[in-house]
Each structure stands twice: as C-alpha cells, then as structure tokens.
C-alpha atoms as a PDB file:
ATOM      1  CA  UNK A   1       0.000   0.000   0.000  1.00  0.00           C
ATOM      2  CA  UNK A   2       1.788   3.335  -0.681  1.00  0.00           C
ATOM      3  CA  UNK A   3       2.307   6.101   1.808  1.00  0.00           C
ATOM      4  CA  UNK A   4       0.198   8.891   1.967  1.00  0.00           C
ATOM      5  CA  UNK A   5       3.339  11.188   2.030  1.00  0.00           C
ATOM      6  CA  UNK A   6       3.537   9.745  -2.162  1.00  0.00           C
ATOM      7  CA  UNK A   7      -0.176  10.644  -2.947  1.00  0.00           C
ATOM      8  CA  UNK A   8      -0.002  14.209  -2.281  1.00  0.00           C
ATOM      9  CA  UNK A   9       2.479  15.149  -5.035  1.00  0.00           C
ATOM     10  CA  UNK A  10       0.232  13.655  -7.981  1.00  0.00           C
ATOM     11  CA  UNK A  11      -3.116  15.255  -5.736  1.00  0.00           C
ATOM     12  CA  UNK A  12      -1.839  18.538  -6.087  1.00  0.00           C
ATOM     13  CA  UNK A  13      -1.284  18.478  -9.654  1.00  0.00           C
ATOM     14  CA  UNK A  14      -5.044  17.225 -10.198  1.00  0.00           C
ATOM     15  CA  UNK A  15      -5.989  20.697  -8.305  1.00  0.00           C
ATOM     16  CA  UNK A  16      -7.134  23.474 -10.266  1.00  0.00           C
ATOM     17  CA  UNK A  17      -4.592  26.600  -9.557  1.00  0.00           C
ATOM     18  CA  UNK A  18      -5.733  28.559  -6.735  1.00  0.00           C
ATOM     19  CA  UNK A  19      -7.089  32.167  -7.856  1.00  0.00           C
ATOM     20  CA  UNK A  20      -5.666  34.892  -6.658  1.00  0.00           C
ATOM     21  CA  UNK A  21      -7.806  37.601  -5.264  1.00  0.00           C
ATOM     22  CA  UNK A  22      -7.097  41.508  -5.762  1.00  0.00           C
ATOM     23  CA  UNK A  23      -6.104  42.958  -2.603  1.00  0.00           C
ATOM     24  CA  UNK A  24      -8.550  45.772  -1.897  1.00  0.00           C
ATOM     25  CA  UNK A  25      -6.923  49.300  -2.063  1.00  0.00           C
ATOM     26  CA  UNK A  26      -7.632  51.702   0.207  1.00  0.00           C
ATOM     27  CA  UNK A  27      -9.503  54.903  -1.659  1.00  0.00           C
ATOM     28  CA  UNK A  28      -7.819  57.950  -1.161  1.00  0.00           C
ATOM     29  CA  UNK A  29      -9.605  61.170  -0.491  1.00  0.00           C
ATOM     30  CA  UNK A  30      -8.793  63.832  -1.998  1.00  0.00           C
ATOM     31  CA  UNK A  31      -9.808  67.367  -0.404  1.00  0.00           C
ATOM     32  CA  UNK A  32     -13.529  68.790  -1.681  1.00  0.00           C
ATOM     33  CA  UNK A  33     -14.232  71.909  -3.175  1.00  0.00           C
ATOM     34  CA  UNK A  34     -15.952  72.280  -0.187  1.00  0.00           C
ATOM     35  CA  UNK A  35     -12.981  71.946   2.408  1.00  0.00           C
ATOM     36  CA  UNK A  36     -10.459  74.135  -0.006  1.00  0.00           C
ATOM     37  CA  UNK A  37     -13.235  77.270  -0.145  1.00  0.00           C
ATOM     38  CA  UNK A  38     -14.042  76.788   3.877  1.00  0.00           C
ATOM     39  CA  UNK A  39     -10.129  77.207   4.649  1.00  0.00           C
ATOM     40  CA  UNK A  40      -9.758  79.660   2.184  1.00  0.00           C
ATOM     41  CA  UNK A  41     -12.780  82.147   3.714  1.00  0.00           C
ATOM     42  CA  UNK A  42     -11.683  81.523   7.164  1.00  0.00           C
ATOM     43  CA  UNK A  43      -7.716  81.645   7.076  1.00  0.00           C
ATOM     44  CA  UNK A  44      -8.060  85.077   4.686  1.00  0.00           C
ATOM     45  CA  UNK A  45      -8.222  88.543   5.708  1.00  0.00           C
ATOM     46  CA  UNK A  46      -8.186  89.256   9.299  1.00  0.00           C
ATOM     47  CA  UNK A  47     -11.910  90.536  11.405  1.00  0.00           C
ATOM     48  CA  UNK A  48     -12.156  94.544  11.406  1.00  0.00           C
ATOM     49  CA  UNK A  49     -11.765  95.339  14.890  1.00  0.00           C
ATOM     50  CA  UNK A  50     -14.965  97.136  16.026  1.00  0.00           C
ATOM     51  CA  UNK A  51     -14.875 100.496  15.933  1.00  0.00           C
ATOM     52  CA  UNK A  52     -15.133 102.764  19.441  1.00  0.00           C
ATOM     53  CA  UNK A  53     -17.486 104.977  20.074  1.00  0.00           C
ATOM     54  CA  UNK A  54     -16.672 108.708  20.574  1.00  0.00           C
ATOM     55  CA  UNK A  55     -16.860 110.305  23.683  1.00  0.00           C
ATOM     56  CA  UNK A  56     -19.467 112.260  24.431  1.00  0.00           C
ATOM     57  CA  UNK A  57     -17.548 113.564  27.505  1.00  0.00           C
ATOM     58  CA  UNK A  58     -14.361 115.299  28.462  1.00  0.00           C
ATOM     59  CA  UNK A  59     -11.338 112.931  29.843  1.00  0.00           C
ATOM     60  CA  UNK A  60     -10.949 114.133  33.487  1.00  0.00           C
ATOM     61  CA  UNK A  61      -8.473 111.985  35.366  1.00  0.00           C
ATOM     62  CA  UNK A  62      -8.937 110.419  38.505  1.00  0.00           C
ATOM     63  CA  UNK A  63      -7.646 113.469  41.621  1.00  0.00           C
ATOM     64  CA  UNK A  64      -6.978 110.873  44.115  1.00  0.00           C
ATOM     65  CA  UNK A  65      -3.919 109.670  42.359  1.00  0.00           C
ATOM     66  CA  UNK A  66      -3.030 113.415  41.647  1.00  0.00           C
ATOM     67  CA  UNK A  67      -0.623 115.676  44.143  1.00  0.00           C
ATOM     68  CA  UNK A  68      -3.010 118.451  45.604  1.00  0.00           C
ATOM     69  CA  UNK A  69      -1.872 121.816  47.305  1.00  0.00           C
ATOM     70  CA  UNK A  70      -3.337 124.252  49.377  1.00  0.00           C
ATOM     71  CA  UNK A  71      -2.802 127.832  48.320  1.00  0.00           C
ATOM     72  CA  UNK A  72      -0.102 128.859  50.135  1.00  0.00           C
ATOM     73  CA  UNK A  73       2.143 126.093  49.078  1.00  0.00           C
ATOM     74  CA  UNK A  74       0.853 126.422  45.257  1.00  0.00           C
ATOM     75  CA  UNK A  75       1.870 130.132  45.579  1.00  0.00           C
ATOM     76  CA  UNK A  76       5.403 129.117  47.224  1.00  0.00           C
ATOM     77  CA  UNK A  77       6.244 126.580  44.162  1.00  0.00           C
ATOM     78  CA  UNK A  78       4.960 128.919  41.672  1.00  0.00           C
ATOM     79  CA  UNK A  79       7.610 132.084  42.819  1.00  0.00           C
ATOM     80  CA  UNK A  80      10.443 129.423  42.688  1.00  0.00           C
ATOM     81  CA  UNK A  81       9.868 129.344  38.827  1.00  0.00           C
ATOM     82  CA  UNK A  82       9.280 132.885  38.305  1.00  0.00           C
ATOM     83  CA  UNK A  83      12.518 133.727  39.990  1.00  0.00           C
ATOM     84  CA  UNK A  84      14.194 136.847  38.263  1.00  0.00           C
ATOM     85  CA  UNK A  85      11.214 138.017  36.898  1.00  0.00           C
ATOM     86  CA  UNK A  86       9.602 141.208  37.155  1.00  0.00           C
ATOM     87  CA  UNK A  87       6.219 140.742  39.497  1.00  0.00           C
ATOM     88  CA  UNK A  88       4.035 142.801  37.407  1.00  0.00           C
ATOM     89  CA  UNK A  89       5.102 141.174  34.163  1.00  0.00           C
ATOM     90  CA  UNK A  90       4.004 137.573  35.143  1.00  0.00           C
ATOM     91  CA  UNK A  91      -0.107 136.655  36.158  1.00  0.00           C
ATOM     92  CA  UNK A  92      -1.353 134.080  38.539  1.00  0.00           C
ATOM     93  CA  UNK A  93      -4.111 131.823  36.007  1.00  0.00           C
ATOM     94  CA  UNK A  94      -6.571 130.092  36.876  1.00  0.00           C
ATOM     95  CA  UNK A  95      -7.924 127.205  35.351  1.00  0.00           C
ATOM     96  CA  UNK A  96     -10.925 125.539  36.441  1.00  0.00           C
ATOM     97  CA  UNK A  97     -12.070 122.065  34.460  1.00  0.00           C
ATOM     98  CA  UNK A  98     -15.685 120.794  34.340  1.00  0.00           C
ATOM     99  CA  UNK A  99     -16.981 117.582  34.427  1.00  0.00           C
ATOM    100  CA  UNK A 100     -19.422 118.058  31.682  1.00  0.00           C
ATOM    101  CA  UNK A 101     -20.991 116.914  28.031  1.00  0.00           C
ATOM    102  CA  UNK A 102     -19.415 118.298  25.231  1.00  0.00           C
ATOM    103  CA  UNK A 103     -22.496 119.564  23.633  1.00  0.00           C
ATOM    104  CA  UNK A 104     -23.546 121.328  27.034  1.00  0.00           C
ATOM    105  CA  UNK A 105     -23.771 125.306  27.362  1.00  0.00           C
ATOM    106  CA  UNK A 106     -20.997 126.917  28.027  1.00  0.00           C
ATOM    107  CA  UNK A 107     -19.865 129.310  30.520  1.00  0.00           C
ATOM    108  CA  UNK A 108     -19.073 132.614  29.680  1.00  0.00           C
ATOM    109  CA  UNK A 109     -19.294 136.388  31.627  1.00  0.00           C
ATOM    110  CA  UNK A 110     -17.646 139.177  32.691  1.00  0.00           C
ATOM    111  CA  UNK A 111     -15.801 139.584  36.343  1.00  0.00           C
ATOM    112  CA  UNK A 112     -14.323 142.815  38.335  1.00  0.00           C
ATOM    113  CA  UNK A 113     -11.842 141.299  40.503  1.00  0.00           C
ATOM    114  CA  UNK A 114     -11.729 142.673  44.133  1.00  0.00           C
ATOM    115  CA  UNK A 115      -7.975 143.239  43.624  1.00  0.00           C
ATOM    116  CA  UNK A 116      -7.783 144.086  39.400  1.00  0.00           C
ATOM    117  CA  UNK A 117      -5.073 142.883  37.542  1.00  0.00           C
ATOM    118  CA  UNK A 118      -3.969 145.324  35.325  1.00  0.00           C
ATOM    119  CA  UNK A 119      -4.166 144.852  31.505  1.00  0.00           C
ATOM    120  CA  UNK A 120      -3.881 147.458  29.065  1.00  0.00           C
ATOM    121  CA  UNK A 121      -7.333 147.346  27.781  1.00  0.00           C
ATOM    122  CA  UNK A 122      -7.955 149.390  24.652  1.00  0.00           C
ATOM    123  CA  UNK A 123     -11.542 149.975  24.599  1.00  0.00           C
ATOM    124  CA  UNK A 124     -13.704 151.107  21.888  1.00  0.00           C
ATOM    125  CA  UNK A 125     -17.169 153.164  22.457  1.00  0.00           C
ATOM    126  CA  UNK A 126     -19.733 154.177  20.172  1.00  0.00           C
ATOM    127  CA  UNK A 127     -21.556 156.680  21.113  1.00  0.00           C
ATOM    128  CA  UNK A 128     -23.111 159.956  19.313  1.00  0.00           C
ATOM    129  CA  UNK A 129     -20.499 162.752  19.178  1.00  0.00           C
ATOM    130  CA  UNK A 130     -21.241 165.748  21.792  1.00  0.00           C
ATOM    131  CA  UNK A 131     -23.691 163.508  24.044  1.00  0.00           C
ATOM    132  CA  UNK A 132     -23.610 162.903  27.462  1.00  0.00           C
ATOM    133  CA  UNK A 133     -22.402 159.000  26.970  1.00  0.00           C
ATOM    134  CA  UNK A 134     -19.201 160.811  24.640  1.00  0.00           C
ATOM    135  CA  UNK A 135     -18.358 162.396  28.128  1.00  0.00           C
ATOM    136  CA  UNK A 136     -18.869 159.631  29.939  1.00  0.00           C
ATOM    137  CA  UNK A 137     -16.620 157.581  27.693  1.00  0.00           C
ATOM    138  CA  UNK A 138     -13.583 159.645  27.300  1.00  0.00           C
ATOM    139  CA  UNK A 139     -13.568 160.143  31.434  1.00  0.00           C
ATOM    140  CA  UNK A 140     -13.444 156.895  32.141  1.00  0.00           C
ATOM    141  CA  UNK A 141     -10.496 156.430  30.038  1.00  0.00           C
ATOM    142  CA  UNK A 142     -12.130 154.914  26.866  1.00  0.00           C
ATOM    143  CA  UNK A 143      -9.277 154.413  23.858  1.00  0.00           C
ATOM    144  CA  UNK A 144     -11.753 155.493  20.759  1.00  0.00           C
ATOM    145  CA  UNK A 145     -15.138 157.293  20.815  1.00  0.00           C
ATOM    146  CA  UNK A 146     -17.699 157.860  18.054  1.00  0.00           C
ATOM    147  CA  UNK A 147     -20.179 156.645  15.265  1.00  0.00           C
ATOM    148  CA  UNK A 148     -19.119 157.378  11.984  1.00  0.00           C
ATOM    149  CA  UNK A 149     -14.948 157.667  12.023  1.00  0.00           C
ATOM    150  CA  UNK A 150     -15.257 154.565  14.018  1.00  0.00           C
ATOM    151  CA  UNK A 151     -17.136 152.767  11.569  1.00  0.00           C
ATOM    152  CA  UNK A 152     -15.095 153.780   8.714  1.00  0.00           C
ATOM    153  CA  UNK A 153     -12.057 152.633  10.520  1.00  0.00           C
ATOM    154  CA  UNK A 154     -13.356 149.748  10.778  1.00  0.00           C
ATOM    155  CA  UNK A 155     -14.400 149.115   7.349  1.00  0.00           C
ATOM    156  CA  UNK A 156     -11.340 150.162   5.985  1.00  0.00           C
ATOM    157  CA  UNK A 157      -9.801 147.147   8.137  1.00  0.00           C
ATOM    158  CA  UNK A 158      -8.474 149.012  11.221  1.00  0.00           C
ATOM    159  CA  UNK A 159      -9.073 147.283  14.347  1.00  0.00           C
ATOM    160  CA  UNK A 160      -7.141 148.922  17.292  1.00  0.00           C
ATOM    161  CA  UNK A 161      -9.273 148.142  20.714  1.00  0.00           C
ATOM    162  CA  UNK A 162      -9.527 144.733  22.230  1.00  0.00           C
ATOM    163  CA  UNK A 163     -13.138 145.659  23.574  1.00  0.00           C
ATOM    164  CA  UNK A 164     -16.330 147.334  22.028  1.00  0.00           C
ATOM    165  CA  UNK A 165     -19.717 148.212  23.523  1.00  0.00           C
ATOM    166  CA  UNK A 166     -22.053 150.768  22.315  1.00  0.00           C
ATOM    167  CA  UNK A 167     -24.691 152.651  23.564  1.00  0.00           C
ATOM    168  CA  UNK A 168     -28.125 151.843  23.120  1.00  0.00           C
ATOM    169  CA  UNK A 169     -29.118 155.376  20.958  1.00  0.00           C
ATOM    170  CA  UNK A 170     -26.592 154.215  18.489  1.00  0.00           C
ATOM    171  CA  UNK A 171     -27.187 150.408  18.438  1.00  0.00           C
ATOM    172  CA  UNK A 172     -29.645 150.788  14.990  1.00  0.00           C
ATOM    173  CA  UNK A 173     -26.171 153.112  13.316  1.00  0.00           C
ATOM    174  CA  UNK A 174     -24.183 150.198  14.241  1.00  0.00           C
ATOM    175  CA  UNK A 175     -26.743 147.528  12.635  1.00  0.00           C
ATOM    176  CA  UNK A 176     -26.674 149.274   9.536  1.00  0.00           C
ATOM    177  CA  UNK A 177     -22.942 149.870   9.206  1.00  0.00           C
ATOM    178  CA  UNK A 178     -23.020 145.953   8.191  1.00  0.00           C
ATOM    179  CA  UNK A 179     -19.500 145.742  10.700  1.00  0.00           C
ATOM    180  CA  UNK A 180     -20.876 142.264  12.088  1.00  0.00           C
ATOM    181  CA  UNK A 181     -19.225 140.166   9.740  1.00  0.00           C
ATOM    182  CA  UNK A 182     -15.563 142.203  10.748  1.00  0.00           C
ATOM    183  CA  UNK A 183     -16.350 141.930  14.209  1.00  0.00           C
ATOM    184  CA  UNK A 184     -18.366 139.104  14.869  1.00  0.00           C
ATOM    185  CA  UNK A 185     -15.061 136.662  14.097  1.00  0.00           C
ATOM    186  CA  UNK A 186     -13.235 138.796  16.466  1.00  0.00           C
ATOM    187  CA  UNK A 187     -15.423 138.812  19.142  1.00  0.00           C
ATOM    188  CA  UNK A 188     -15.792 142.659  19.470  1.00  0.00           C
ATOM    189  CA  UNK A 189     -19.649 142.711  17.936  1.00  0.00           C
ATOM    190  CA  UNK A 190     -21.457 144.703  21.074  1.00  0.00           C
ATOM    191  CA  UNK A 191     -25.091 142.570  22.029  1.00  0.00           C
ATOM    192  CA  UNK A 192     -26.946 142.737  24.618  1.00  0.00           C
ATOM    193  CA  UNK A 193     -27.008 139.549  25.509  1.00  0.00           C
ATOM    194  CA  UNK A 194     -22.731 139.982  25.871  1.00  0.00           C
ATOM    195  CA  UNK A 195     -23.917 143.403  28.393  1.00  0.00           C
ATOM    196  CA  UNK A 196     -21.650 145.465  25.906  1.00  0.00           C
ATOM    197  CA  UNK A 197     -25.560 147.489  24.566  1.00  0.00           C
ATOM    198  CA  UNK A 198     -25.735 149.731  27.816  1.00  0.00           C
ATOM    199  CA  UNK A 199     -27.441 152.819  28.861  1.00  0.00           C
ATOM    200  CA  UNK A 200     -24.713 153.515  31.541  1.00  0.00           C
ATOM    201  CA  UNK A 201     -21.580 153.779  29.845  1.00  0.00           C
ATOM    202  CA  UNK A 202     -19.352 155.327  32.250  1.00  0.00           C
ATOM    203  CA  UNK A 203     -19.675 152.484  34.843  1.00  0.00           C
ATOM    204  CA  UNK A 204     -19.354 149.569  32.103  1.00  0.00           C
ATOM    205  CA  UNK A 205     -16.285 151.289  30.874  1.00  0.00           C
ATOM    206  CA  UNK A 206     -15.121 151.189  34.299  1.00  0.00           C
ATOM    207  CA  UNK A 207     -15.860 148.178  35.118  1.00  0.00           C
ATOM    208  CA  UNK A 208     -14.539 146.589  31.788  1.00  0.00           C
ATOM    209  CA  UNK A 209     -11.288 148.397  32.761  1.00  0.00           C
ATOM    210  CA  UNK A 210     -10.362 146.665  35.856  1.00  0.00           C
ATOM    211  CA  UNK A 211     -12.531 143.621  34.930  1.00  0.00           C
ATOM    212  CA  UNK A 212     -12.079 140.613  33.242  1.00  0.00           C
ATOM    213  CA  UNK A 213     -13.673 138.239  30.576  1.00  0.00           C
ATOM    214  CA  UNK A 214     -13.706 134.785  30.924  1.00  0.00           C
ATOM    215  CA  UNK A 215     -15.519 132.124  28.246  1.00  0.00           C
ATOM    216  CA  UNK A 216     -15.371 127.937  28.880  1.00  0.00           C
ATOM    217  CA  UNK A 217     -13.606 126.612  26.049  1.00  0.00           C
ATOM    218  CA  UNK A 218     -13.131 122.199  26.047  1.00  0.00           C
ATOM    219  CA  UNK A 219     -14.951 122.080  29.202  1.00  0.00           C
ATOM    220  CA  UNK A 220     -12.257 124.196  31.177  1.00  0.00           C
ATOM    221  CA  UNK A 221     -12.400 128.575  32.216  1.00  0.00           C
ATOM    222  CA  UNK A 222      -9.047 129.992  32.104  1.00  0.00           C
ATOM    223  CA  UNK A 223      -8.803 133.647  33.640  1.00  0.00           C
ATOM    224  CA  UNK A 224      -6.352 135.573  35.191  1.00  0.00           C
ATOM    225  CA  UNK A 225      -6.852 136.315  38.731  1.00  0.00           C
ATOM    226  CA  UNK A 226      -3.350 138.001  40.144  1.00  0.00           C
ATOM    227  CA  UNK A 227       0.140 138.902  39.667  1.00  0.00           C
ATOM    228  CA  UNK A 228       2.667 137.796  41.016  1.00  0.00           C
ATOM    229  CA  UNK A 229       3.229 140.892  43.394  1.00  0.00           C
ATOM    230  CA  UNK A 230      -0.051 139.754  44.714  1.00  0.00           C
ATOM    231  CA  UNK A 231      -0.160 138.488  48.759  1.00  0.00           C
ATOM    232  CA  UNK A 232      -1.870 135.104  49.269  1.00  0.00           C
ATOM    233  CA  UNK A 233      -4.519 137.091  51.090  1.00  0.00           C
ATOM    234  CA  UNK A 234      -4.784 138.962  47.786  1.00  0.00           C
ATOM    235  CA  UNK A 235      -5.443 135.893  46.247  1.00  0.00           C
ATOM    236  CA  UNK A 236      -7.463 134.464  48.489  1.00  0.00           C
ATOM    237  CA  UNK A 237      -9.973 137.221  48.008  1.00  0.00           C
ATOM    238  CA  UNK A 238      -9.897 136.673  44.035  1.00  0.00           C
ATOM    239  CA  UNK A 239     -10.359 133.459  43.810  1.00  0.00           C
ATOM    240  CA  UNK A 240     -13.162 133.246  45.750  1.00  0.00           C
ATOM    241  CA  UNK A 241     -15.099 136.398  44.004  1.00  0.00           C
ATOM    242  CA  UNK A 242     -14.000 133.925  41.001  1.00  0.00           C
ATOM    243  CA  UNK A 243     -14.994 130.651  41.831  1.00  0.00           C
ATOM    244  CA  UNK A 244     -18.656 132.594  42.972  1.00  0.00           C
ATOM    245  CA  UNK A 245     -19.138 133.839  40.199  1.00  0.00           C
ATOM    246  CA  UNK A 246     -18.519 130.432  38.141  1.00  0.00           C
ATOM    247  CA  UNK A 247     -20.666 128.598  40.739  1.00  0.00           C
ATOM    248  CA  UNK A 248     -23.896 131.517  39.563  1.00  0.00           C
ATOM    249  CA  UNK A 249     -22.853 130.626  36.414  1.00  0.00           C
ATOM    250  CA  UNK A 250     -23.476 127.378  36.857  1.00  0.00           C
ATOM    251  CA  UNK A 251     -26.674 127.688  38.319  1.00  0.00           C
ATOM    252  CA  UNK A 252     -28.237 129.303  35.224  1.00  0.00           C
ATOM    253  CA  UNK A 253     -28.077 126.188  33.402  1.00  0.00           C
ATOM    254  CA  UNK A 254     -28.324 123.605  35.562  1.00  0.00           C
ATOM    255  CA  UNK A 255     -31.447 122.821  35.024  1.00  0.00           C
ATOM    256  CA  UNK A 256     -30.954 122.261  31.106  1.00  0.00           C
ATOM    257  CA  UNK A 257     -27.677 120.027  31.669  1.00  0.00           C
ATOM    258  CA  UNK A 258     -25.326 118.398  34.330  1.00  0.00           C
ATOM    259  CA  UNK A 259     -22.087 120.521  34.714  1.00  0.00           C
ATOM    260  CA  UNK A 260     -20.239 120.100  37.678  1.00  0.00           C
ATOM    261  CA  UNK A 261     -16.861 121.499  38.839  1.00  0.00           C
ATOM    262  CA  UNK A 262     -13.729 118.748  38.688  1.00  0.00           C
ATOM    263  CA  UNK A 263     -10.662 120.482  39.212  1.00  0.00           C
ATOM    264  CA  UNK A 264      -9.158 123.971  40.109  1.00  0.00           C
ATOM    265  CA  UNK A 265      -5.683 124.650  38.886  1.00  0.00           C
ATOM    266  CA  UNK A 266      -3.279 127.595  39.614  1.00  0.00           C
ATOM    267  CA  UNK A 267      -0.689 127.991  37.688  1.00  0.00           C
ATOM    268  CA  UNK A 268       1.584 131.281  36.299  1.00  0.00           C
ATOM    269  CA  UNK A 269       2.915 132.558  33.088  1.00  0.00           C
ATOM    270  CA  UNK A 270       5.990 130.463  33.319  1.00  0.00           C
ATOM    271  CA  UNK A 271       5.154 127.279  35.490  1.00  0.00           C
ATOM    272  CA  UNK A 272       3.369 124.260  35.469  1.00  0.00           C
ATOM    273  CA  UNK A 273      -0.256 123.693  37.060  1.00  0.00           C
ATOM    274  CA  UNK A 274      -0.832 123.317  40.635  1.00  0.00           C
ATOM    275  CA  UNK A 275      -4.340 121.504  41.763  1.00  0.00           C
ATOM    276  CA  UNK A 276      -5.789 123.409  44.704  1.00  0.00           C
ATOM    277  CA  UNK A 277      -7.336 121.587  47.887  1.00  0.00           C
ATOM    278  CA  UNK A 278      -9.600 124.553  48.431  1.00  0.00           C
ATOM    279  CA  UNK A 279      -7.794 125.116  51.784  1.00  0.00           C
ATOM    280  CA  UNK A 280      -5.655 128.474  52.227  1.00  0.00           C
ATOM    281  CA  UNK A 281      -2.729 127.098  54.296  1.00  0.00           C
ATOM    282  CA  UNK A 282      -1.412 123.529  54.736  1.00  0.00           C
ATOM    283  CA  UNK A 283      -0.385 121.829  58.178  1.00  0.00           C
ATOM    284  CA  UNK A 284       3.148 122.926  57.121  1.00  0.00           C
ATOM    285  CA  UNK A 285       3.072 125.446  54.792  1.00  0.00           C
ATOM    286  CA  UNK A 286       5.613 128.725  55.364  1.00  0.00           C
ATOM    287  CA  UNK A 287       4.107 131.566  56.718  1.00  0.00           C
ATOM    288  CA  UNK A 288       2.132 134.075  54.041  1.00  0.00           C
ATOM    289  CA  UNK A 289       4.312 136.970  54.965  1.00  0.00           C
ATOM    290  CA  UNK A 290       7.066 135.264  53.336  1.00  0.00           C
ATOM    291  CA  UNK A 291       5.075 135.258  50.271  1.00  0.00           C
ATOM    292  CA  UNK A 292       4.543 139.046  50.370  1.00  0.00           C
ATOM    293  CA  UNK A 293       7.835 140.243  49.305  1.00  0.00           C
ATOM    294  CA  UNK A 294      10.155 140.253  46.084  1.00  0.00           C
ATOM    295  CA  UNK A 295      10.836 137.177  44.096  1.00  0.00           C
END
C-alpha cells in the first residue's frame, strides 16, 4: 500500500490553480471643493476690529492719584519758577475744568476782581459825538469814541481796541454799518445779551477796565486772577469772588444740563499747574508773609 506522504504530489497536480484575489486598495480622499473654499474664507483677511465709540464727555483723570496743594504752598512753588522776573510782568491763572458733556452750554461772563489785575485794555465806544455817553466815555479812560470815524475805521480794516460796547441810541447806526461780519469773528460785535448794549456807559467802561472776561472753552475757564506781586490774602480774596461767580454761572443752566466742577488749577505765566485743595494754608506750609515780598 503506498504512503500517503507519495499521494499528495500527484493530488496537487489534479488541483485546479488557486485564484488569486485583488487585494482591496484603500480609496484615497482627496480634499472637496468644499474643504479648499471653507479654509480659504476663514484663514483670509483678518476681522475689522470694532470700531469705538466717541466720547461724548471730556477725559478728566482720577484726583486721588493726583498731588493736591493748598494755596499757600501752590503760591510758594509757583515764585520758585518765576525767579528773576519782574512781578508785574508775570499773572497768577486760573484754570478751572468741568466735568461736563461736550455739547452742554458753556460758561461765559464778565468779572471785576476785588484786587484788578492790570491789563492794558484798549476799549472802543460808540456813542453819538457831543452827548452825554461821549463824556462819559472819554472820562473813564475809553481808547476810541464815536459813530461814523469809528465805523469807517473799521471798514477800511483798522481794528485797534480789544473791547467794544455801544450805547443803546446808536445800536440801529451800528446795525446798519453791516461791521458784524468784521467783528463778529473777532469777538468785538457789542449785544446785549454779551452786556456790551448799555445805557450807563461810564460804569461799564469802568468796570470793563479793571474787569475781566472769561468764556469755557473744552470744558475748562481759564482767567487771570493776580500777579505775582499779589499776597496770598490777595489771592485768596480773588479766587473766591472767582470761583462765585462760576458757581452763579453754573446755576443758570443747571437745570438744562449736568455741569459740575472737577478740578481747580493755579498755575503762572511760566510754570506748570498746581491743583488746589480749596484750603488756604497747609499743616506745614511757610508763613504768608514770606510770600509778600520780592521774588
């Protein structure tokens, strides 16, 4: 009997040849239209970066973190940079900021200072020639007087005065002169509303003399209040017939708009800004008489 080890050779030739299968490939993907325009929108130009609104208020920093001095000291800092100088050539300012909308009223008046700081004013009056407001005028120190030369002058393009008021018999000369679009620019156009159409000329001339104009400009009043021959009780005294008078201001139009007061700086014609406390002398502040003499 043969072996079983002989039969598989001749078996294996009887067998059909085994078929050899295809070995599945793997698809490849390739990247949609889809994916190519999704990376494309999202990795191209950068997001606009919202815009901020505008302010509708003034920036007013934070006075807690700020160095505040009572007046005294203020004065005593403010000397040490006008050294050398000549007292009456140099002016104590004022500057008092407003916490306020932009579009709000402004502030704007007229002040005689209890201690006048002199300016060289020139001030122009129109008034008929040979009345009693002429006399008036001219007494009280007025630079120019009159109707018609006046008005010529000005039309011709002459402007020497730095304030004009008229009197109310002339107002309807000046209205027809047509000199509001050479003055109005300048600020010298006389209304009533300004108190520069008076009846009383000799007192407004004398008050405009030794007073002084102050008009709110970015939320802040800047006026001149002293020089710096003044004494601190000098000062004292004109700052507070200042601040009183900005605080009536302030009451006319309170009731249209919120306006209230931020900061008070003093500061000269040659130093930096000091913010007050409100207080006249400090726990160690020098003594005012030393603030009384020369620089």
């Amino acid at each position: 009997m043969a072996r079983p080890r002989h039969l598989l050779a001749p078996l294996s030739r009887i067998a059909p040849p085994s078929i050899s299968l295809p070995r599945p490939e793997t698809a490849r993907l390739a990247p949609s239209a889809f994916q190519s325009i999704r990376c494309a929108a999202t990795n191209s130009a950068p997001k606009e970066k919202k815009k901020k609104k505008a302010r509708n208020t003034y920036l007013n920093y934070d006075l807690r973190k700020a160095d505040q001095f009572a007046l005294v000291d203020a004065m005593q800092y403010i000397r040490a940079f006008e050294v050398g100088r000549n007292p009456s050539s140099s002016k104590y300012e004022m500057h008092v900021r407003f916490q306020c909308l932009k579009n709000s009223p402004v502030i704007r008046n007229r002040l005689r200072l209890p201690h006048p700081v002199k300016t060289d004013l020139r001030i122009c009056v129109i008034a008929a020639p040979g009345s009693k407001a002429e006399a008036e005028a001219r007494a009280e120190g007025a630079t120019l007087v009159g109707e018609e030369s006046i008005f010529q002058q000005i039309s011709e393009g002459t402007v020497e005065f730095d304030r004009c008021i008229c009197h109310i018999d002339s107002l309807q000369k000046l209205n027809k002169s047509g000199l509001a679009r050479k003055l109005g620019p300048k600020g010298l156009m006389p209304s009533t509303k300004m108190g520069t159409v008076v009846t009383n000329v000799g007192s407004t001339v004398r008050d405009m003399v030794g007073g002084s104009e102050y008009r709110e400009r970015a939320g802040v009043v800047r006026m001149a209040v002293g020089q710096l021959g003044f004494t601190p009780e000098e000062m004292q005294r004109n700052i507070k017939a200042f601040m009183d008078a900005i605080k009536k201001d302030m009451a006319r139009i309170s009731s249209r708009t919120v306006k209230e007061l931020h900061e008070v700086v003093l500061s000269s014609t040659n130093s930096p800004g000091f913010t007050l406390t409100g207080e006249f002398r400090g726990e160690h502040s020098i003594s005012p008489k030393e603030l009384s003499g020369p620089l």
